[in-house]
Protein backbone atom coordinates (compact mmCIF):
# COMPACT_ATOMS: atom_id res chain seq x y z
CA UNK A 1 -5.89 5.46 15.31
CA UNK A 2 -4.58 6.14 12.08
CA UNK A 3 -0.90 5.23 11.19
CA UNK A 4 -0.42 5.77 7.72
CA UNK A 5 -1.96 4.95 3.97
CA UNK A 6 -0.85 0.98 3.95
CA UNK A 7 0.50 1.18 0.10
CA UNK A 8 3.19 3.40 1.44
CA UNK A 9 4.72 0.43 3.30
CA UNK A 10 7.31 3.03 5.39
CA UNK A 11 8.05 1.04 8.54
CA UNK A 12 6.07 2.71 12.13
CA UNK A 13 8.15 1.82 14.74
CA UNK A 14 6.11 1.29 18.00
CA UNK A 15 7.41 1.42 21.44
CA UNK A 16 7.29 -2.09 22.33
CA UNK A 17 9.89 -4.15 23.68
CA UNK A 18 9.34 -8.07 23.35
CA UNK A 19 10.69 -11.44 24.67
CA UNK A 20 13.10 -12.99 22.00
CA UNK A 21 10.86 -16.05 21.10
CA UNK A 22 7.67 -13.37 20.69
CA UNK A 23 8.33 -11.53 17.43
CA UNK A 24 8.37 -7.69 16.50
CA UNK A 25 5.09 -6.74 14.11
CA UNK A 26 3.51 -5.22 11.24
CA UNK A 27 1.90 -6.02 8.57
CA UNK A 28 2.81 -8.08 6.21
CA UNK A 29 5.14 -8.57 7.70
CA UNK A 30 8.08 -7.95 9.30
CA UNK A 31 9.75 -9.97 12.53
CA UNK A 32 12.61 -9.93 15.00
CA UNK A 33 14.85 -13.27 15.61
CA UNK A 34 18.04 -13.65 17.42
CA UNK A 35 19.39 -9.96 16.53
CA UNK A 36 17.92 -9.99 13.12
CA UNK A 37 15.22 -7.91 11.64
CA UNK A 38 13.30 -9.53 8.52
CA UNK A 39 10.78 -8.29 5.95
CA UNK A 40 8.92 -11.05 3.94
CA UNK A 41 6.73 -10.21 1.34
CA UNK A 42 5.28 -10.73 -2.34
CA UNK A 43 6.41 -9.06 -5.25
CA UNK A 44 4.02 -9.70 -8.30
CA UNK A 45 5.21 -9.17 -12.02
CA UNK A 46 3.72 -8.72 -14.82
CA UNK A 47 4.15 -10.27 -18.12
CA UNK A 48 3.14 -9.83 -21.36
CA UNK A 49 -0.52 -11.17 -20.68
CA UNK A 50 -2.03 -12.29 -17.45
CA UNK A 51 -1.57 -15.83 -17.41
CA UNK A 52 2.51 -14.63 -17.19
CA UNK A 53 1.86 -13.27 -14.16
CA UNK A 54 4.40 -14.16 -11.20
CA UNK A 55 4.26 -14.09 -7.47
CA UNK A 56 8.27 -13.67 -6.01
CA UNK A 57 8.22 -14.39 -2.08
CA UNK A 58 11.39 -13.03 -0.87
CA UNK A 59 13.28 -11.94 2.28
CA UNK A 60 15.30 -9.04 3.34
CA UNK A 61 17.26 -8.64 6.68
CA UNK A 62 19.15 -6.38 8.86
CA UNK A 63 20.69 -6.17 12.41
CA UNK A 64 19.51 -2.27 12.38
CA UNK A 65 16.49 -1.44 10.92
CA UNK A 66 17.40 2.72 11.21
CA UNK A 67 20.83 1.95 9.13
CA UNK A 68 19.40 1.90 5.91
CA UNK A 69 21.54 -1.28 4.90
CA UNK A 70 19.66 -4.39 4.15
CA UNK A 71 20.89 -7.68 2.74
CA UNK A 72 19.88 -8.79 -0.94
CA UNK A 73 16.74 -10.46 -1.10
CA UNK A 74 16.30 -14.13 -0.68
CA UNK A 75 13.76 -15.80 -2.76
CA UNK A 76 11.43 -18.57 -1.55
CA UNK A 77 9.63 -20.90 -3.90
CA UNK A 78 6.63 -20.68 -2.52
CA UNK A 79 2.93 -22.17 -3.37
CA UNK A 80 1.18 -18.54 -2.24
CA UNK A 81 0.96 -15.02 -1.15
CA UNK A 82 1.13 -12.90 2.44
CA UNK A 83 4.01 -14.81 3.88
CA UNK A 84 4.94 -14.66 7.74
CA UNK A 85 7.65 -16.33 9.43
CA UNK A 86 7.57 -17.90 12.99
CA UNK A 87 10.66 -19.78 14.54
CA UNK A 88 10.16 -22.95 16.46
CA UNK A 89 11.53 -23.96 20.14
CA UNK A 90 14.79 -25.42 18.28
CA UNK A 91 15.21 -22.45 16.36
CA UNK A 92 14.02 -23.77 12.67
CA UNK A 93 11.93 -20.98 10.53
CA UNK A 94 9.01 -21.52 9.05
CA UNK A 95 7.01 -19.73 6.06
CA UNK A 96 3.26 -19.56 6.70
CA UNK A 97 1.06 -17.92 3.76
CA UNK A 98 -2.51 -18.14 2.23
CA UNK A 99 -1.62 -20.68 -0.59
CA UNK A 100 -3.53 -20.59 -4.07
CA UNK A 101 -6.53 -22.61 -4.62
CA UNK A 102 -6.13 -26.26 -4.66
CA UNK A 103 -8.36 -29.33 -3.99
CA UNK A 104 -10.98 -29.47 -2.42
CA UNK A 105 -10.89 -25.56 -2.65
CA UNK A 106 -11.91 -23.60 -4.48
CA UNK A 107 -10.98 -21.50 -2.22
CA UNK A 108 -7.25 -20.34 -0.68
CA UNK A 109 -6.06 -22.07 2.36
CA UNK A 110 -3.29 -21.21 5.00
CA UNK A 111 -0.28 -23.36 4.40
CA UNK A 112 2.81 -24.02 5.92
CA UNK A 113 6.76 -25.26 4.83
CA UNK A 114 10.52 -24.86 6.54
CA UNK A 115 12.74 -22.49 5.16
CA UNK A 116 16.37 -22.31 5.30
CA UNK A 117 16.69 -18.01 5.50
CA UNK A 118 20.29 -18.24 4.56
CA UNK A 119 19.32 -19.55 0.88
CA UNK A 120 15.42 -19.84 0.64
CA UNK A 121 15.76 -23.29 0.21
CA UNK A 122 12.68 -24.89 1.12
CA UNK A 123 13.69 -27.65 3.54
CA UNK A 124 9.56 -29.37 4.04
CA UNK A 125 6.55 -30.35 2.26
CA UNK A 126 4.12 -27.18 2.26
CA UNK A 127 0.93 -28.61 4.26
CA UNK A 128 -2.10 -27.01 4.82
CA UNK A 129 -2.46 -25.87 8.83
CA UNK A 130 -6.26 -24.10 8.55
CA UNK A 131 -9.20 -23.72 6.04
CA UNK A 132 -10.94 -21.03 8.07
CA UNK A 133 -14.46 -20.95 9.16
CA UNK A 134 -15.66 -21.13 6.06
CA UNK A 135 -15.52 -16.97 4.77
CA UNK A 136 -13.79 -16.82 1.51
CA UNK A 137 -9.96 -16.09 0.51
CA UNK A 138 -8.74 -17.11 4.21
CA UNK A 139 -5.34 -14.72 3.95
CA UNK A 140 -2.82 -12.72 6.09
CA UNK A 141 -1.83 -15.33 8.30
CA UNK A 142 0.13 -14.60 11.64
CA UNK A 143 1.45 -17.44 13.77
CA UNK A 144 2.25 -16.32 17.58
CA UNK A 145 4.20 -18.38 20.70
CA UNK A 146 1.87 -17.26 24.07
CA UNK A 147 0.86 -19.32 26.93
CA UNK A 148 2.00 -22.80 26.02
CA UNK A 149 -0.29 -22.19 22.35
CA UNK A 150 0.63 -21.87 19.10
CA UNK A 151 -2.17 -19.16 17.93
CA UNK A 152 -3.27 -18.71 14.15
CA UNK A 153 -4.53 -15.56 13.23
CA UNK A 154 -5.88 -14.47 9.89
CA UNK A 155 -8.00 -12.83 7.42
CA UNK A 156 -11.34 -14.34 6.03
CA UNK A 157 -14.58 -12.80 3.99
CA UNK A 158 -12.42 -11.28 1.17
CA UNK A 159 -11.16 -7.62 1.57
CA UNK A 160 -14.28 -5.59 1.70
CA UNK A 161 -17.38 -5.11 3.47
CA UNK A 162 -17.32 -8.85 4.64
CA UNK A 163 -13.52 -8.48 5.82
CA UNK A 164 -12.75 -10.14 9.52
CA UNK A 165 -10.41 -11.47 11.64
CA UNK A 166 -10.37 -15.22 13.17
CA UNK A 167 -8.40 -17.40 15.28
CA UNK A 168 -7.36 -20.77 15.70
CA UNK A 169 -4.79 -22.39 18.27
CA UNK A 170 -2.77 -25.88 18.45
CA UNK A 171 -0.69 -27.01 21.36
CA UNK A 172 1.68 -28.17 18.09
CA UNK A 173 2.98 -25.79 15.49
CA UNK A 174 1.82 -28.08 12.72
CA UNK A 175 -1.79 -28.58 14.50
CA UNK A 176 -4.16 -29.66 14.20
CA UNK A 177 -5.56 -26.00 14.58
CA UNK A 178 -8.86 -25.88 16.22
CA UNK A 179 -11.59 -22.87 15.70
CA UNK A 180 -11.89 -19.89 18.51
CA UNK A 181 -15.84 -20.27 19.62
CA UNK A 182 -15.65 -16.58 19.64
CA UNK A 183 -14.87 -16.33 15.96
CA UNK A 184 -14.76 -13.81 14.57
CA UNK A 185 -12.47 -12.62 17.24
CA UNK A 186 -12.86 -8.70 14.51
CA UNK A 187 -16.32 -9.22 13.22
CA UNK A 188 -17.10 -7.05 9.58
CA UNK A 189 -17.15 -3.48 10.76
CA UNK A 190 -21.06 -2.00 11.39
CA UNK A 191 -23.02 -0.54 8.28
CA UNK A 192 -22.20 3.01 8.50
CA UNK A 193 -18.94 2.66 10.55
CA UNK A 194 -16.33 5.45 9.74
CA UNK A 195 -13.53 2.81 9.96
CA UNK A 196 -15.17 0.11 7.86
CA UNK A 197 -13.33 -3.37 6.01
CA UNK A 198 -11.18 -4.01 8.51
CA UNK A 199 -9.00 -7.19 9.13
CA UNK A 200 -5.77 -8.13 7.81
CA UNK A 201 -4.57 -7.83 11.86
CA UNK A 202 -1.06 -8.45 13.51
CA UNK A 203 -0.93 -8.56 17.00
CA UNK A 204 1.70 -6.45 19.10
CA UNK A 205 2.63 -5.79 22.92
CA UNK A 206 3.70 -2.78 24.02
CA UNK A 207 6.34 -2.54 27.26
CA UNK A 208 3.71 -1.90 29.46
CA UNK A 209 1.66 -5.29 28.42
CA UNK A 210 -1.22 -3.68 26.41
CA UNK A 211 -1.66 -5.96 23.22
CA UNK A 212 -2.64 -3.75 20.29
CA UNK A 213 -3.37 -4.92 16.31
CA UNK A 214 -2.30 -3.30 13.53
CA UNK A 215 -5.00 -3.60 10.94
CA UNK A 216 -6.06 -2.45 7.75
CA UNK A 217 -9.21 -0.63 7.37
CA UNK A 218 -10.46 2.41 5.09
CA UNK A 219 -12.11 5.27 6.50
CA UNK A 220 -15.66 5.98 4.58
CA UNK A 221 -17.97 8.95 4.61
CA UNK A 222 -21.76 9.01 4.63
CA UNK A 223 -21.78 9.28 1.01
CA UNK A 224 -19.44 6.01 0.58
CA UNK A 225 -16.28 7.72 -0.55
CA UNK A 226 -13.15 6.05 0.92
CA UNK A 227 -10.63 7.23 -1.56
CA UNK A 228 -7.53 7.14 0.61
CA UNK A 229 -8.13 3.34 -0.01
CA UNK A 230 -6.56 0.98 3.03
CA UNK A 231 -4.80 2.27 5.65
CA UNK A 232 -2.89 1.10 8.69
CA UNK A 233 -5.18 1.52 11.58
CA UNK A 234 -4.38 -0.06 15.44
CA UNK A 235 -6.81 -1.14 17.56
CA UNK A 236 -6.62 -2.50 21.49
CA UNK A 237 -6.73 -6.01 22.12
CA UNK A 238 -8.07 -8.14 25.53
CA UNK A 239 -5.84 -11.31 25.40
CA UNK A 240 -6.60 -12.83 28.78
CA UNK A 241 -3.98 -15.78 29.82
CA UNK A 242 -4.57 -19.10 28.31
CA UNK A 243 -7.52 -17.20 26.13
CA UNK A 244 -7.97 -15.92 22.31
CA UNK A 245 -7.45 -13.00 21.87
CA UNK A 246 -10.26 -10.18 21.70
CA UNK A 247 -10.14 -7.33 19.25
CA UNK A 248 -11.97 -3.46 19.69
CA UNK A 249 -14.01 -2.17 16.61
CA UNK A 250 -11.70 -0.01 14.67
CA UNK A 251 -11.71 3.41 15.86
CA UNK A 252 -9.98 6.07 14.75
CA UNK A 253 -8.99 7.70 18.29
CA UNK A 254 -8.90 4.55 20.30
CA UNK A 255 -9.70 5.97 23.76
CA UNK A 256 -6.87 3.32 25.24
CA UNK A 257 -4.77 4.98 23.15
CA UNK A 258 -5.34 8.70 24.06
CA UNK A 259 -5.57 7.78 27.81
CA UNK A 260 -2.16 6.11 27.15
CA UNK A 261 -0.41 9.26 25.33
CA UNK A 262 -1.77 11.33 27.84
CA UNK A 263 -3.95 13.50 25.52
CA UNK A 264 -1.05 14.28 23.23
CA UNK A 265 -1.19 14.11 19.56
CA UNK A 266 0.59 11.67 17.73
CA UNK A 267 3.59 12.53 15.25
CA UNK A 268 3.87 13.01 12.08
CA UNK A 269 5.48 10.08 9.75
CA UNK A 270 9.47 10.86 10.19
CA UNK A 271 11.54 9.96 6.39
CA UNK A 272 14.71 8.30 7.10
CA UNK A 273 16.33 10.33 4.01
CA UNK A 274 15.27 12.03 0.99
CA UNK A 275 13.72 11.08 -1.76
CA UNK A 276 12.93 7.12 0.23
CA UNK A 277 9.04 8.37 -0.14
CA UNK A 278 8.92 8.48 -4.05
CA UNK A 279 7.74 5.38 -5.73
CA UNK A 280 6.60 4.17 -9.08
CA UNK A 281 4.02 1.99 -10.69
CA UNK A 282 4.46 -1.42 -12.31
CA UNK A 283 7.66 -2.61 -13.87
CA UNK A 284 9.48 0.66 -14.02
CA UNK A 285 12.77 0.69 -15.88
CA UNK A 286 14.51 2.68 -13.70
CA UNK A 287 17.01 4.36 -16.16
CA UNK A 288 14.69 6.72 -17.50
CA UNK A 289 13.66 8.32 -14.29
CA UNK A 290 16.75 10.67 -12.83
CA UNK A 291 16.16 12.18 -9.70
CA UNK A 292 18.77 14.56 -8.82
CA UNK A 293 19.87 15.17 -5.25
CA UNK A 294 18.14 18.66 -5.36
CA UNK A 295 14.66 16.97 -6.15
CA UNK A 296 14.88 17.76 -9.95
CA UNK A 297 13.03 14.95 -11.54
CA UNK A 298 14.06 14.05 -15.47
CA UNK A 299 11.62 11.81 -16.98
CA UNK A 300 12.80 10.01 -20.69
CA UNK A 301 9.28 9.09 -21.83
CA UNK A 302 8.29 5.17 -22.23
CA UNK A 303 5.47 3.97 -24.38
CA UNK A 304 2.88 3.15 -21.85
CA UNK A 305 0.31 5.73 -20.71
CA UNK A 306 -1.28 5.50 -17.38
CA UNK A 307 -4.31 3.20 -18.60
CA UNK A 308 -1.70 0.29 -20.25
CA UNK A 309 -0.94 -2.65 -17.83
CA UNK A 310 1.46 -3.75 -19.91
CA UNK A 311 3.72 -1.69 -20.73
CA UNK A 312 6.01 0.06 -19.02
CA UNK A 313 5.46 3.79 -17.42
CA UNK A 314 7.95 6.75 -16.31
CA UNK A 315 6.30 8.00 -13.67
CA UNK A 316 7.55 8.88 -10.18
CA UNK A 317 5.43 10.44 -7.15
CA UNK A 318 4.10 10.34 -3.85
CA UNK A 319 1.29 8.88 -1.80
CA UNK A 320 -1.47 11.22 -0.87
CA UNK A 321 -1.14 10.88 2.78
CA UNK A 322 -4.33 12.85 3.86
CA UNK A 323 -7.56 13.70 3.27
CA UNK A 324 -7.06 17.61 2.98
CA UNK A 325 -4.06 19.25 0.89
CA UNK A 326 -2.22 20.25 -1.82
CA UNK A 327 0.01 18.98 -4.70
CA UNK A 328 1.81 20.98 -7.01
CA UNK A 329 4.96 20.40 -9.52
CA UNK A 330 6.75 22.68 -12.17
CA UNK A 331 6.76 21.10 -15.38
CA UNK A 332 9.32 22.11 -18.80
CA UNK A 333 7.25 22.20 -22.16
CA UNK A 334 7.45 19.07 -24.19
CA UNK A 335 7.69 18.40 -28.34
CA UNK A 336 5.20 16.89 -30.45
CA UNK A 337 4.72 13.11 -29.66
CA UNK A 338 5.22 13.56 -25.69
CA UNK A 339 1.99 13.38 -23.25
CA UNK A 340 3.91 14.95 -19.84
CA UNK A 341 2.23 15.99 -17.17
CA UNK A 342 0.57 15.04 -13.41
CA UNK A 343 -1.49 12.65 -12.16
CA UNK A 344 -3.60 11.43 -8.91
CA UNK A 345 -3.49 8.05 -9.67
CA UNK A 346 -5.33 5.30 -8.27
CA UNK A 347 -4.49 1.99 -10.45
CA UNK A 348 -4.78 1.62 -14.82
CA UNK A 349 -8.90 2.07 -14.03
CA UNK A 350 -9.31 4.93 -12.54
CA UNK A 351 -7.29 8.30 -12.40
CA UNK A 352 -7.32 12.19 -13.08
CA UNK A 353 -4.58 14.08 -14.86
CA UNK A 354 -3.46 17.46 -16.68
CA UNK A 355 -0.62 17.05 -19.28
CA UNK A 356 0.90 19.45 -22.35
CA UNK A 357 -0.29 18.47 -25.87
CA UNK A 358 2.76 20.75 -27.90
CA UNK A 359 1.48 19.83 -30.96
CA UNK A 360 -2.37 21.58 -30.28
CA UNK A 361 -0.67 23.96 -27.74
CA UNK A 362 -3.33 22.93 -24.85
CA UNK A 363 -3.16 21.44 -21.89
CA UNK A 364 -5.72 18.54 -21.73
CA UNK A 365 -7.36 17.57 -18.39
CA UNK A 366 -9.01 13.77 -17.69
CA UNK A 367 -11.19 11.82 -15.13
CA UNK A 368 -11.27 8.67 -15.45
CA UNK A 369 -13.01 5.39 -14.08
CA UNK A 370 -13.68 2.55 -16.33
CA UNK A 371 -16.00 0.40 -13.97
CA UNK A 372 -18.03 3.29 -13.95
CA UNK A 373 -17.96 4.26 -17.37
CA UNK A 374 -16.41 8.09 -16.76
CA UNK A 375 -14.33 9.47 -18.81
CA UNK A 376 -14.15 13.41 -18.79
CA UNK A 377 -11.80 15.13 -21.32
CA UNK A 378 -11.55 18.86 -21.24
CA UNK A 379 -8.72 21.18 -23.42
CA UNK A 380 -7.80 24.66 -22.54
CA UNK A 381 -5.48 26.71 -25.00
CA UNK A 382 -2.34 27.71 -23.81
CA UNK A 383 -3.14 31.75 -25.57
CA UNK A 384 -5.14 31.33 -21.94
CA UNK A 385 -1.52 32.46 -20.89
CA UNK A 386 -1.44 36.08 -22.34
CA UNK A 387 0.94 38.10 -24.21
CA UNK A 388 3.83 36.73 -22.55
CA UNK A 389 3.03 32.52 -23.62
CA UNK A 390 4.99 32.35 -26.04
CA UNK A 391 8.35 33.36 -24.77
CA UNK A 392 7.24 31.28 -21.36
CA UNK A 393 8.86 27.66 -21.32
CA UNK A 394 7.48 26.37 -17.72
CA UNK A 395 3.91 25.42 -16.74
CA UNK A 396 3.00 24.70 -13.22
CA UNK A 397 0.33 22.23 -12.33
CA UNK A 398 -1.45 21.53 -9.24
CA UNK A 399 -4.32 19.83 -7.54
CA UNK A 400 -6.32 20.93 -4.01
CA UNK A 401 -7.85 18.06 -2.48
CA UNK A 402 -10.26 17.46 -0.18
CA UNK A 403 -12.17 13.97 1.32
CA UNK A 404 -14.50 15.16 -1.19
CA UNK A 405 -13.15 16.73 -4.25
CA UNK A 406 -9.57 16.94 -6.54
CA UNK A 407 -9.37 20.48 -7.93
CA UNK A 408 -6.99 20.67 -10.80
CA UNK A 409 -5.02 24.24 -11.88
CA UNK A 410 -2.01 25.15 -13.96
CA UNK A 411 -0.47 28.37 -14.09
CA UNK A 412 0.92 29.51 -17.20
CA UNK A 413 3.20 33.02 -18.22
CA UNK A 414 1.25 34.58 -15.62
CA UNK A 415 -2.16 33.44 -15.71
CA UNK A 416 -3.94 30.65 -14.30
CA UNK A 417 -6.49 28.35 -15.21
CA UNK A 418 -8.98 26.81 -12.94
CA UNK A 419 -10.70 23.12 -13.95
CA UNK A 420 -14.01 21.71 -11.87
CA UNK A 421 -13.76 20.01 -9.41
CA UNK A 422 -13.98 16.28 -9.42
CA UNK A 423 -15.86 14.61 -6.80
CA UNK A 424 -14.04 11.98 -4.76
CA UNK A 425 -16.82 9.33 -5.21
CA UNK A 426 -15.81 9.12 -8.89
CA UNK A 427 -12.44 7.23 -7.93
CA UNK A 428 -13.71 5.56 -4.90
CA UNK A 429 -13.86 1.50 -5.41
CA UNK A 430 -13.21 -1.72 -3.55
CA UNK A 431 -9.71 -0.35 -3.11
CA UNK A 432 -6.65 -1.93 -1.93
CA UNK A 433 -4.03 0.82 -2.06
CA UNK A 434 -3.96 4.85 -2.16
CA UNK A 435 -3.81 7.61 -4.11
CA UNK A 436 -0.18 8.54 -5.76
CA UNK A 437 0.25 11.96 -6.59
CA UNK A 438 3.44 12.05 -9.19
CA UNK A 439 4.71 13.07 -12.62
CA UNK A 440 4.42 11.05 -15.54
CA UNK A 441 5.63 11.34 -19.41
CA UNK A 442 4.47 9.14 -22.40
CA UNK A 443 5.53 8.82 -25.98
CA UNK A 444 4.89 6.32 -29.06
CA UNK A 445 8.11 5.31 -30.22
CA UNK A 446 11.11 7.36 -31.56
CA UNK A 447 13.48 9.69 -30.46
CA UNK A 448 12.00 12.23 -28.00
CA UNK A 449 13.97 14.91 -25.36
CA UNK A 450 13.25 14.52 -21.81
CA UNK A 451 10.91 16.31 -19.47
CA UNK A 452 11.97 18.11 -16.62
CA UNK A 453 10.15 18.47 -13.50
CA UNK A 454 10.72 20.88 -10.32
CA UNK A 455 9.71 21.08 -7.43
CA UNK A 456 7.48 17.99 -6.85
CA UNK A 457 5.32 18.56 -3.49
CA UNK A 458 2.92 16.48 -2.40
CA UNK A 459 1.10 17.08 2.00
C-alpha cells in the first residue's frame, strides 16, 4: 500500500497502540517515550561550495502530536546521518545513526552514543554497534526492545536497485550484534517489480498484533519511469516469538491489508491547517516569500534560478502527490530583469518550467535533465493572446500530468497556448524525493517589484 510521496514528510498516523518501552514509528524517524512524542532527523546546509556542507541532527518534541505546538529543536553533535532514538531499561536515550566513513571503511557504519534530550549533550563515546553484511552504505538504522532482544534493523546495498533490509540482534544494547541467517530479512525487489528499491523499513504493531513496515520504495513502469521518486509504502511482517523478523515483497495492495480494512479504500492524506503542505527548496530566505491567509502568494525575486545550488531561490509549491492530475496557478506580468513563472521540479538537474520574459514579450518553456544531456527551449509570443493582450495583466499557467507525460499550457487575454508533451522518462533518475509543483521568480541584482501569484493548485 501506498501512503504518501516520502519527501512530503506529513506525519500518517496508524492505528496502533503500543507498550510504553516499544516505540511509536515512521520513518526517519519519529518515537513515543514516557508521554513524549519526538522527531529526529538531519538537516543538511549548504555553503558556498561543497566541502561547506553541514549535516545538523536535531530533535523536536511534543506531548500532542495533533496540537501543532512543538518545542525548539535540540541539536546533537553527531558523527552521521538517519538518526533513531531507543531508551534503555533505566530510562537513558540513545542516538543510533549510519556514521560517515571511517577506518577500516570505506564504507558507512551504524554507530551508537547517549544523549541527554533536554540539551543534546552527548553524554558517551559514539561506538560502532554493526558493519552490515557487507552491501554498501549500511543506513536507516532502527533499534527495537522484543522478546528479551535488542533487534537492529537497517538499510544496506545503497538506495537503488540493490536496496534491502537486514537484521541483527544482541541480548545487550551495545552488542555485540550478530547477523540474521535469513538476511536479507527484504531482499532487492524482483527485475520488473512494480514496487521496486525498497528498504529503508521501520517496524510497527498494530492493536490487533499484526507487525507491519513502513518502507520506502518507488513504483516503476515497464518502460522504467518512476518519477514520483520514493514513496512511503507498508508492507506485512511475520515476527514469530524469539525470531527475526520476516518482511512481504512490497506490494502495492497488500492483501493483509485489504482483508484487514474490510475491502474499503483507504483515505485521503488529511492537512492539519492551511498552507502546512507548501514547502521550498534549499536555503530559502523566508522574507521574500508572503503567503497571505487567502493563498495569495508574493514572491520578491532572489538571484538564483532553479539550476544554481548555491544560491538562494524564491520559490514555494507543492508535492505532486499522484500519478494523474492537474496543476495550475495565476501569475501577474513581471518587468524586464524578472524570470517568474512555474515549475515541476525535481532537484537543480532536472526540471520543466514556463515563465514570462517582459522584455521579448514571450513566455519561454524548458525541459531539462543534465545527466542526460536534454535541454528543450521553446518561446511563444504573447500577440498569441489576441486583440485584447495588451490591456491583459494576468497569465495563467498550468500543467496535466500523467505517469507518463507533463503537458504544459498558459492561457493568455483569452487564448490559450498548448506546449508538447514531455515524456516522464526524461526526469526519471535514481531518485530520492518527488516532484514539487510551485511558483518560482528570479532576478540578477537590482531593484525589481514583486510577483504575484493566485490561486496555486496542485491534486
Amino acid at each position: 500500500m501506498i501512503l504518501t510521496n516520502i519527501s512530503q514528510w506529513a506525519p500518517t498516523y496508524l492505528p496502533i497502540s503500543l507498550p510504553e518501552s516499544f516505540p511509536a514509528n515512521k520513518p526517519h524517524s519519529i518515537r513515543h517515550h514516557a508521554g513524549n512524542f519526538y522527531i529526529i532527523c538531519t538537516n543538511v546546509l549548504l555553503g558556498d561550495t561543497p566541502s561547506d556542507e553541514r549535516r545538523h541532527n536535531f530533535v523536536v518534541s511534543t506531548r500532542d502530536p495533533l496540537s501543532d505546538i512543538w518545542s525548539p529543536p535540540i541539536f546533537i553533535e553527531a558523527d552521521g546521518q538517519d538518526p533513531g532514538l531507543i531508551w534503555d531499561d533505566a530510562g537513558k536515550c540513545y542516538v543510533h545513526l549510519s556514521a560517515v566513513p571511517h577506518p577500516p571503511g570505506p564504507y558507512t557504519s551504524i554507530d551508537m552514543f547517549e544523549v541527554d534530550l533536554s540539551s543534546g549533550s552527548v553524554l558517551s563515546e559514539q561506538k560502532v554497534l554493526w558493519r552490515g553484511t557487507g552491501g554498501i552504505y549500511i543506513e536507516g538504522p532502527h533499534i527495537y526492545r522484543k522478546d528479551g532482544w535488542w533487534y537492529l534493523v537497517v538499510s544496506e546495498g545503497g538506495c537503488f536497485p540493490d536496496h534491502m533490509i537486514t537484521a541483527a540482534r544482541s541480548r545487550e544494547l551495545w552488542g555485540p550484534y550478530e547477523a540474521a541467517e535469513g538476511n536479507p530479512i527484504l531482499p532487492p525487489a524482483k527485475d520488473g517489480a512494480r514496487v521496486a528499491h525498497t528498504g529503508h523499513g521501520d517496524l510497527v504493531c498494530d492493536r490487533e498484533g499484526q507487525w507491519w513496515s513502513i518502507c520506502l520504495g518507488v513504483r516503476k513502469d515497464a518502460r522504467g519511469r518512476y518519477n514520483m521518486g520514493r514513496e512511503t509504502f507498508l508492507t506485512p511482517v511475520d515476527w514469530p516469538e524469539g525470531e527475526f523478523p520476516s518482511l512481504s515483497p512490497v506490494e502495492t495492495n497488500p492483501k493483509a491489508l485489504v482483508a484487514r480494512a474490510g475491502g474499503q479504500k483507504a483515505s485521503g492524506i488529511s492537512i492539519a491547517k492551511p498552507g502546512v503542505d507548501l514547502c521550498y527548496i534549499r536555503d530559502v530566505d523566508l522574507s521574500k516569500h508572503k503567503i497571505a491567509e487567502d493563498g495569495t502568494i508574493t514572491l520578491t525575486p532572489d538571484e538564483g534560478f532553479l539550476s544554481d545550488v548555491y544560491k538562494a531561490t524564491s520559490f514555494v509549491g507543492k508535492r505532486q502527490r499522484q500519478h494523474e492530475g492537474r496543476a495550475s496557478v495565476r501569475m501577474s506580468m513581471t518587468e524586464e530583469g524578472v524570470q517568474a513563472g512555474f515549475a515541476v521540479y525535481k532537484d537543480e538537474h532536472r526540471y520543466l518550467c514556463v515563465w514570462h520574459d517582459a522584455a521579448k514579450k514571450e513566455i519561454v518553456y524548458e525541459a531539462v535533465n543534465a545527466a542526460k544531456k536534454i535541454a528543450v527551449m521553446e518561446r511563444c509570443p504573447l500577440s498569441a493572446g489576441g486583440d485584447n493582450a495588451e490591456n491583459d495583466a494576468s497569465i495563467t499557467f498550468s500543467v496535466q500530468y500523467t505517469e507518463a507525460s507533463y503537458a504544459y499550457s498558459f492561457e493568455y487575454a483569452g487564448s490559450t497556448h498548448k506546449f508538447d508533451a514531455f515524456d516522464t522518462i526524461g526526469l526519471t533518475g535514481f531518485d530520492f524525493v518527488g516532484p514539487i509543483v510551485g511558483v518560482f521568480a528570479v532576478a540578477e541584482g537590482g531593484k525589481v517589484d514583486d510577483v504575484t501569484f493566485w490561486d496555486l493548485h496542485v491534486e
